[in-house]
Protein backbone atom coordinates (compact mmCIF):
# COMPACT_ATOMS: atom_id res chain seq x y z
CA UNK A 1 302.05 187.58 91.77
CA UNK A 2 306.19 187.93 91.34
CA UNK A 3 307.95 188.61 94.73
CA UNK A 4 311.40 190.15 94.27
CA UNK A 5 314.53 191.21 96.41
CA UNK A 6 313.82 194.66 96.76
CA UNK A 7 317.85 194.56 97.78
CA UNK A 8 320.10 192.31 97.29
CA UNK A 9 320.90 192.08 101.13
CA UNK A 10 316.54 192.05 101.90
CA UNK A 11 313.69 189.76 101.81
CA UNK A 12 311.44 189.21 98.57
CA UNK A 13 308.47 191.72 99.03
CA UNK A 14 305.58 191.17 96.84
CA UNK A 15 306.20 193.14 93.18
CA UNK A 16 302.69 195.26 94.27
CA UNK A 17 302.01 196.05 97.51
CA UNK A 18 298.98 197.02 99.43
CA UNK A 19 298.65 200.68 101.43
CA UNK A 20 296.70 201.20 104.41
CA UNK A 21 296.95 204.83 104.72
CA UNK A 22 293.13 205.08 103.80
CA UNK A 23 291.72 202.02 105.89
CA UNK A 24 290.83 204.26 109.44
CA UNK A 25 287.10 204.58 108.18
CA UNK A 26 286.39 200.88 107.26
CA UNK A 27 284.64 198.62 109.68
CA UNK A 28 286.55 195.36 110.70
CA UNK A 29 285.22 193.04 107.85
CA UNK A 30 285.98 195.79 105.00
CA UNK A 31 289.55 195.68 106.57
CA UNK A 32 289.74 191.84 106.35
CA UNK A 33 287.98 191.65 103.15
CA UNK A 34 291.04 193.91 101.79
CA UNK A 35 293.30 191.89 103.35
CA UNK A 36 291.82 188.60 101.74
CA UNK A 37 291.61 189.83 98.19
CA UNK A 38 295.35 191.09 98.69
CA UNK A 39 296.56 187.08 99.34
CA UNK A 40 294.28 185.89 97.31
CA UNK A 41 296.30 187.77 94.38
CA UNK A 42 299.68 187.40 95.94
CA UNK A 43 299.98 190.32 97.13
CA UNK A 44 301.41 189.88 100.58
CA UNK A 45 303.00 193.03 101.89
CA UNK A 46 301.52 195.38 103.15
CA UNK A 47 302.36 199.35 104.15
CA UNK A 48 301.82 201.02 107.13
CA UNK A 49 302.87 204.21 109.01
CA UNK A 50 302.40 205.09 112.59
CA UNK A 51 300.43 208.39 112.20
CA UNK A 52 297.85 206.75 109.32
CA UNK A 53 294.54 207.52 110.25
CA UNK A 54 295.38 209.76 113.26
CA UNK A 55 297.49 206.94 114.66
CA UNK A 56 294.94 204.40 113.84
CA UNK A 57 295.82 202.37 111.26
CA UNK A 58 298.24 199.80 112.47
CA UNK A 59 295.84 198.93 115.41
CA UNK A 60 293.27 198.34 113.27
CA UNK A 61 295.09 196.14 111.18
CA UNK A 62 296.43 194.27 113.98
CA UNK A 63 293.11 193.41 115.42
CA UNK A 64 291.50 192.42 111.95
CA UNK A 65 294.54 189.56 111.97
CA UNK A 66 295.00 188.91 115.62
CA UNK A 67 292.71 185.41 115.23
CA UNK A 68 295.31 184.59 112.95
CA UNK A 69 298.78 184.11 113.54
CA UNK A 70 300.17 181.76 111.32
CA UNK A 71 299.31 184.64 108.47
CA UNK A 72 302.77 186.42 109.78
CA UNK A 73 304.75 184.30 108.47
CA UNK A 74 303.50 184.63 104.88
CA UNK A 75 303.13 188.40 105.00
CA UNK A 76 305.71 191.17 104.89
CA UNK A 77 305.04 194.29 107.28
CA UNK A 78 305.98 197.68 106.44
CA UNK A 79 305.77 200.83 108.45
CA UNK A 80 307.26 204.19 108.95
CA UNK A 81 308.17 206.73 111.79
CA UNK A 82 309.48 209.98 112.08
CA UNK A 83 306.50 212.51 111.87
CA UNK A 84 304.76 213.74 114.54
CA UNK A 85 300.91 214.79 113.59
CA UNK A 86 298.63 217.23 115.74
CA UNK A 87 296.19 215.06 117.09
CA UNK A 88 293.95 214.75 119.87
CA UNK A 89 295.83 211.48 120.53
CA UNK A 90 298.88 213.19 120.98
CA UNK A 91 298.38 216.01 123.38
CA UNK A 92 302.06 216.73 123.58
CA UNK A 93 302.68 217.99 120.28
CA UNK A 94 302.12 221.88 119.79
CA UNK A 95 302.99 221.64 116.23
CA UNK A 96 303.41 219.16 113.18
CA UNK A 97 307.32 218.23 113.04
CA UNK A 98 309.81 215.43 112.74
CA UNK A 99 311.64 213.76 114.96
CA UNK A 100 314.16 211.16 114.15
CA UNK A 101 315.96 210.49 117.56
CA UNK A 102 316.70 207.30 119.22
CA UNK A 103 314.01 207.53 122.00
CA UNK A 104 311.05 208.23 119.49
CA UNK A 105 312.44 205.54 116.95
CA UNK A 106 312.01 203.16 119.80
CA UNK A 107 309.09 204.34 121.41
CA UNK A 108 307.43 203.99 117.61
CA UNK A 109 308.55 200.66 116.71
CA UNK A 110 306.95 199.44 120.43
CA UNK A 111 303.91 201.16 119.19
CA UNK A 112 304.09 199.80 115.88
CA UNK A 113 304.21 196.19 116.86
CA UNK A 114 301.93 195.96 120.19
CA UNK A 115 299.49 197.91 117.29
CA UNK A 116 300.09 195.39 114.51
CA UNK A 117 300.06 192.05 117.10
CA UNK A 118 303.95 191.06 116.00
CA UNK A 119 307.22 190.64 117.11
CA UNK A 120 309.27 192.08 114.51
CA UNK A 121 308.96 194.23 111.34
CA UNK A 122 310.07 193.29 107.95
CA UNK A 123 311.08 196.76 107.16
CA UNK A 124 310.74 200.24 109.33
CA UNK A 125 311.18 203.39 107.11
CA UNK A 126 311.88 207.37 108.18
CA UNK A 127 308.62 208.77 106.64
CA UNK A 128 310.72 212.09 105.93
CA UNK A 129 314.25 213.48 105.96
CA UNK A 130 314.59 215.72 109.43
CA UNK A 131 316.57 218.55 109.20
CA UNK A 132 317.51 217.76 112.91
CA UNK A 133 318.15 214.44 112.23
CA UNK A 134 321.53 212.81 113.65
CA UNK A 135 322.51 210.16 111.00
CA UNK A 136 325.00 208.71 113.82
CA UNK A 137 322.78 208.45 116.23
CA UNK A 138 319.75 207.16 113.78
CA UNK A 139 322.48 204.35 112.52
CA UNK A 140 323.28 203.03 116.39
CA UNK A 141 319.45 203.10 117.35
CA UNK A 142 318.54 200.85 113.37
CA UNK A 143 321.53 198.54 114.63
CA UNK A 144 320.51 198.23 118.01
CA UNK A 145 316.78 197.32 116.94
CA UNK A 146 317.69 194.80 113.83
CA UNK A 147 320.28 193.13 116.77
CA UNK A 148 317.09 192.58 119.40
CA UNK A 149 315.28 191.22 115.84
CA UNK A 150 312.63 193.60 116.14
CA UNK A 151 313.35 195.03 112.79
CA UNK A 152 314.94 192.99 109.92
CA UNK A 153 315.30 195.96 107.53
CA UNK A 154 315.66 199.35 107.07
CA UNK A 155 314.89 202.32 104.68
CA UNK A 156 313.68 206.11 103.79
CA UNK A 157 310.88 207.51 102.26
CA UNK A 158 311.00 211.15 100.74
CA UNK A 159 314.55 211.16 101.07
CA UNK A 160 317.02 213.19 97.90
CA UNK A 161 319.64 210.94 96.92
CA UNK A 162 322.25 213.21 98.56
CA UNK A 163 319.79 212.57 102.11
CA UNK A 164 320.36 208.54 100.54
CA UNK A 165 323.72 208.94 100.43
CA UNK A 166 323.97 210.62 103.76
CA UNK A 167 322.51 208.41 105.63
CA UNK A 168 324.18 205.60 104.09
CA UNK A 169 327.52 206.32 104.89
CA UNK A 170 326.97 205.92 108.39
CA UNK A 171 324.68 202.25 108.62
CA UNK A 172 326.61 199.06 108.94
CA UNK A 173 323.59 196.95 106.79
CA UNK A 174 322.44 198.71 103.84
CA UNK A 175 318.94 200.73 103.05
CA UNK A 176 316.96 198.81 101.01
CA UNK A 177 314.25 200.91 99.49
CA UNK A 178 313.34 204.61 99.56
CA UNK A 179 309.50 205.39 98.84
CA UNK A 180 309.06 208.04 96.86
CA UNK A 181 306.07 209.58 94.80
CA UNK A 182 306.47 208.61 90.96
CA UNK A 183 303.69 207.88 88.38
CA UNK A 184 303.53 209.16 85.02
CA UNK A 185 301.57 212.18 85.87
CA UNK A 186 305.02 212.77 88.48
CA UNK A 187 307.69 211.24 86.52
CA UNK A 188 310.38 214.07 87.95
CA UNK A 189 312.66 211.57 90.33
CA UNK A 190 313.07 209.41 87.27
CA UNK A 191 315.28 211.89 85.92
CA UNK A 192 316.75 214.18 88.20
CA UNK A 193 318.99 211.36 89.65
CA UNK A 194 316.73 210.04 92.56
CA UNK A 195 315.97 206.77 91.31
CA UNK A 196 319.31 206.70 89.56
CA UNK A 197 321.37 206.79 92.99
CA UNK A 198 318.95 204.32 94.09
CA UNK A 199 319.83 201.86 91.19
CA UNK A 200 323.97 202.54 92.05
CA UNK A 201 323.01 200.75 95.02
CA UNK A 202 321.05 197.70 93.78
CA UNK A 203 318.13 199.64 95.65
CA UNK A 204 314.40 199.31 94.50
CA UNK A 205 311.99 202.48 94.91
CA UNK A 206 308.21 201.57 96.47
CA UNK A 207 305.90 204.20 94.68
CA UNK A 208 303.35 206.09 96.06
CA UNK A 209 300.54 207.14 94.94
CA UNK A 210 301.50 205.56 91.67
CA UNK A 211 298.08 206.06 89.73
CA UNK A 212 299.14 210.38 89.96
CA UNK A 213 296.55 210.74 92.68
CA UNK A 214 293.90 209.87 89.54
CA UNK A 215 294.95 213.23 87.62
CA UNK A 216 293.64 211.30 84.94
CA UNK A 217 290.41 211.42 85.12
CA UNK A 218 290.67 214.98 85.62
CA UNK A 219 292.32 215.42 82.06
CA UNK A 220 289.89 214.38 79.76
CA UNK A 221 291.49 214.68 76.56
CA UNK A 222 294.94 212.75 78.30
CA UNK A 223 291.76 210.29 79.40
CA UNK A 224 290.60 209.55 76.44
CA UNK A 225 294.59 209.17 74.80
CA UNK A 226 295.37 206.60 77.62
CA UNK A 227 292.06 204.67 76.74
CA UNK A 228 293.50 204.30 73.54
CA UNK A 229 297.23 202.97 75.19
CA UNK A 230 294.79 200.19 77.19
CA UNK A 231 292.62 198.76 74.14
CA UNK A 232 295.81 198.32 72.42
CA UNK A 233 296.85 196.16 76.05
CA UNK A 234 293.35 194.77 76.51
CA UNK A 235 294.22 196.61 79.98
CA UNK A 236 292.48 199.27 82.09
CA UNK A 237 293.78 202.60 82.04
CA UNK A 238 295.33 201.83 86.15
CA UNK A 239 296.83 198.50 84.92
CA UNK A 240 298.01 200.87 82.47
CA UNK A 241 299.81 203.53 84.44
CA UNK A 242 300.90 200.82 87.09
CA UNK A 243 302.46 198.79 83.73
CA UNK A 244 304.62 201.91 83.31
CA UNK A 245 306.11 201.59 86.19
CA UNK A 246 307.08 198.05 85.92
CA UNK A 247 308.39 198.64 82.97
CA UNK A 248 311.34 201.26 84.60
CA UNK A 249 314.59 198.49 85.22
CA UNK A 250 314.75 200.17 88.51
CA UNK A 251 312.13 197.39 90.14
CA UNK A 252 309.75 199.76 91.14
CA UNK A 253 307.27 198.42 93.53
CA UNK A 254 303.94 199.84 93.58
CA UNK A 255 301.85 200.80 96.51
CA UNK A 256 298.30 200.26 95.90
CA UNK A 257 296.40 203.01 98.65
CA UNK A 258 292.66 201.76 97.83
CA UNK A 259 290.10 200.29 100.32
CA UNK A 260 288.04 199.13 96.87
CA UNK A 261 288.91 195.16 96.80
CA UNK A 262 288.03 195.43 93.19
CA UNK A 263 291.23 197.73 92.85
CA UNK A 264 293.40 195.22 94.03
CA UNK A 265 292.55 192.64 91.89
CA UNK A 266 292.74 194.87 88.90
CA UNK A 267 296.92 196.16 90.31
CA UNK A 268 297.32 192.86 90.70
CA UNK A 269 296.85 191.66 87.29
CA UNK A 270 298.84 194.88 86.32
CA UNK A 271 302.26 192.93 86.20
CA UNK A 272 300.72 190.74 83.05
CA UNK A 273 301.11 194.41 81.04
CA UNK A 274 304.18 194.10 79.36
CA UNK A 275 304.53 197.60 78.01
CA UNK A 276 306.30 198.47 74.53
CA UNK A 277 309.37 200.86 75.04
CA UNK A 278 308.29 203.48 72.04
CA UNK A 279 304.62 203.20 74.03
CA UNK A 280 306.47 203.99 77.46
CA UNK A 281 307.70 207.59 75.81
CA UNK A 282 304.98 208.05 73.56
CA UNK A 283 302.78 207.83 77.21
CA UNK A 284 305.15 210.54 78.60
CA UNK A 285 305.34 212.92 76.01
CA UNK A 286 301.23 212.99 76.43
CA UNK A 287 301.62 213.93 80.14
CA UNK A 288 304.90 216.55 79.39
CA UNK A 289 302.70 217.96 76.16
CA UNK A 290 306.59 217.42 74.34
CA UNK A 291 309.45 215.21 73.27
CA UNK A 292 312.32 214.17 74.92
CA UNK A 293 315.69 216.16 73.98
């Protein structure tokens, strides 16, 4: 598996990375078999977010690697903060909203790592731009927590590149990623300047959901057209869509949200796909039904 800077100024973070948003309804050993097959393939970051299974997630993960502890320092961990879920776990909330101030950016990073059994994060994201959000006081609370070495790096995720840009000008160390949905199937922030603002800054996007959500296998003729892309690859039809994403020069890193170890293995081997460019339009003019200008 390649690891890459996902900024010049971070860490290398494993080129595919593995999502737990979905992992709340596996037992223990499905948790650490996921976790297994991930290393086994190199894959070695992983991405978390405080609310993920109604606040569950992290804690989960933390237990299924708390017998472990010289596996932190091969693995990179990821996790976000900023939304606040209705949930019987969180009596206090009378509505879904955001909240980006100091006191809940600290009170979610403790969380985060009593939850995951560590003493730092590699990287803490804002899950979503708040409207209410303070960039000033969100820059003093990121310095104050990278200074106690509780978080090493910071970034955004959902954020418009004037949001980037925003919050940028008032950070003394750079963001270093912004995840963002993009797949074929949702190709839009490749052009509309999202990822290019990203790239003016030597900053790699992390995808979500980078398979479209499997709109694929919805489309049946577009099904059978990508089956023809992957025989010509010897590839699957995911290594496919994950291959055309690699191929952007942005560095896209892909977020793999599966609790199927088989899935894993098959992103993994994903990076071995080394996509044509004529293929890479002739594969979006079969999602956009046209060609470009």
């Amino acid at each position: 598996m390649e690891r890459k800077l996902i900024h010049p100024k971070s860490p290398e973070f494993s080129r595919v990375i593995t999502g737990v948003w979905r992992w709340s309804a596996l037992s223990t050993d499905g948790i650490e078999a996921l976790i297994n097959t991930s290393l086994e393939h190199g894959i070695t970051t992983f991405d978390h977010a405080d609310i993920y299974g109604n606040y569950s997630c992290e804690e989960l993960f933390g237990k299924a690697i708390a017998n472990r502890p010289a596996l932190r320092n091969t693995i990179q961990l990821v996790t976000k903060c900023g939304i606040k879920l209705l949930s019987d776990k969180r009596p206090e909330h009378r509505i879904k909203h955001y909240d980006t101030s100091k006191e809940h950016i600290i009170r979610s990073v403790e969380n985060s790592l009593r939850n995951l059994k560590t003493d730092y994060l590699d990287l803490l994201l804002l899950h979503r731009p708040d409207p209410l959000m303070n960039p000033a006081e969100v820059a003093e609370v990121f310095s104050k927590l990278k200074q106690s070495g509780k978080v090493l790096f910071f970034g955004v995720s959902n954020f418009t590149a004037p949001q980037v840009e925003l919050l940028s000008s008032y950070l003394r160390d750079p963001l270093v990623t912004n995840q963002i949905e993009i797949s074929l199937f949702y190709h839009q922030l490749l052009f509309d300047g999202t990822v290019d603002t990203l790239m003016k800054h030597q900053i790699s996007p992390m995808a979500w959901s980078p398979l479209g959500g499997g709109k694929f296998f919805a489309e049946n003729e577009i099904q059978k057209q990508l089956e023809t892309f992957a025989q010509r690859y010897a590839c699957s039809i995911s290594q496919l869509l994950l291959a055309w994403l690699l191929r952007h020069p942005s560095g896209i890193f892909p977020i793999l949200g599966t609790t199927n170890p088989s899935r894993l293995t098959e992103g993994a081997k994903a990076l071995t796909v080394q996509l044509d460019k004529q293929d890479w339009f002739a594969m979006l003019k079969l999602v956009t039904g046209r060609d470009v200008a």
